[in-house]
Every structure is written in C-alpha cells, then in structure tokens.
Protein backbone atom coordinates (compact mmCIF):
# COMPACT_ATOMS: atom_id res chain seq x y z
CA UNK A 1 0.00 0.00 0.00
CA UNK A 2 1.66 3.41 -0.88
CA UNK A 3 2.54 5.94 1.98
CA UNK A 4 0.37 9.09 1.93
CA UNK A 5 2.59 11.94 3.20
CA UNK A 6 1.38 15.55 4.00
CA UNK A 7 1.56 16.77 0.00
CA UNK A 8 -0.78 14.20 -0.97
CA UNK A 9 -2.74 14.34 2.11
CA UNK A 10 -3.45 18.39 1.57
CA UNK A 11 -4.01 17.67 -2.43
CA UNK A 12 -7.17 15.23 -1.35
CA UNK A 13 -8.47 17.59 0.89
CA UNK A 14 -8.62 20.43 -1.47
CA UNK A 15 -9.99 18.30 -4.26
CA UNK A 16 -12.55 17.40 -1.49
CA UNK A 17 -13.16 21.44 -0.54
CA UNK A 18 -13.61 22.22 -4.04
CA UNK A 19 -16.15 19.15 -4.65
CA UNK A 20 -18.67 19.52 -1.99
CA UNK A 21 -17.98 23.02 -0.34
CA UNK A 22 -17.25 23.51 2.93
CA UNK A 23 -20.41 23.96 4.33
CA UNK A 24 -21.56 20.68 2.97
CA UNK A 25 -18.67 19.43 4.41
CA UNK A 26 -20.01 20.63 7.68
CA UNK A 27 -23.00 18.80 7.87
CA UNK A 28 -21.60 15.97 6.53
CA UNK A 29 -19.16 15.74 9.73
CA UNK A 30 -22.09 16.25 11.30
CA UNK A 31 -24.16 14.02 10.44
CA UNK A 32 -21.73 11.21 10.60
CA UNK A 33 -21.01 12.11 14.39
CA UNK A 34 -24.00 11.64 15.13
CA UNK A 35 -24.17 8.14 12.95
CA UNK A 36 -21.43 7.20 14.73
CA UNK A 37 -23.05 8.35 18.54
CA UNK A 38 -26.14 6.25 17.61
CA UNK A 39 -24.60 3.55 16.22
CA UNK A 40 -22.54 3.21 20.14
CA UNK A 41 -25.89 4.37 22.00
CA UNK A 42 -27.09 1.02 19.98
CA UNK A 43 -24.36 -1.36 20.78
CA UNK A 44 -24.30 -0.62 24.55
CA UNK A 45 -28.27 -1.14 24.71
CA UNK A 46 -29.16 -4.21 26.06
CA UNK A 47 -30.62 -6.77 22.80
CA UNK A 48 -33.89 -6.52 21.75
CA UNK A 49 -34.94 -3.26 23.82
CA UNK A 50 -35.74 -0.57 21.39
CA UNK A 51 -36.50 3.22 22.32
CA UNK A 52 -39.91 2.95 21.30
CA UNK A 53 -40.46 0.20 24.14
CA UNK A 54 -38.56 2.42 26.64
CA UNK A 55 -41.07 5.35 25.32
CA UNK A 56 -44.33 2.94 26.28
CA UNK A 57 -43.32 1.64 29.37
C-alpha cells in the first residue's frame, strides 16, 4: 500500500473542498457524528430493547 505523506494528504483535501464546499462538508461531519453516537448508543443497549419500548413503558 503506498505511503500518503502531507503533499498528498493536503491535495485530497482540497480536491474534497472544491467538490462539496465547505459547508456541505459541515454537515456531513455532522451528520456522521451523530451516525457514529447512535450507532454506540445502539451497541451498549441491552438486545432486543428498542426506544420505542422504553417510550411505552
């Protein structure tokens, strides 16, 4: 696998900048953190209980 040093590194992250825009780019980072929150709110649930049955009770 090739090494990725700083130039190349800075090169993606413009091409990035200049495809979406950094406000997109915002709410994408956004919206993954809070993907990623959920997603370890889910896996330290106890199986099978679901919000909506927290909700009812």
């Amino acid at each position: 696998m090739p090494h990725l040093g700083p130039t190349e590194l800075i090169i993606i992250l413009v091409i990035v900048v200049i495809l979406f825009g950094v406000g997109r780019l915002g709410r994408i980072g956004g919206e993954l953190g809070t993907a990623i929150r959920e997603f370890r709110r889910g896996l330290n649930e106890p199986a099978g209980e679901d919000e909506t049955e927290k909700k009812a009770e």
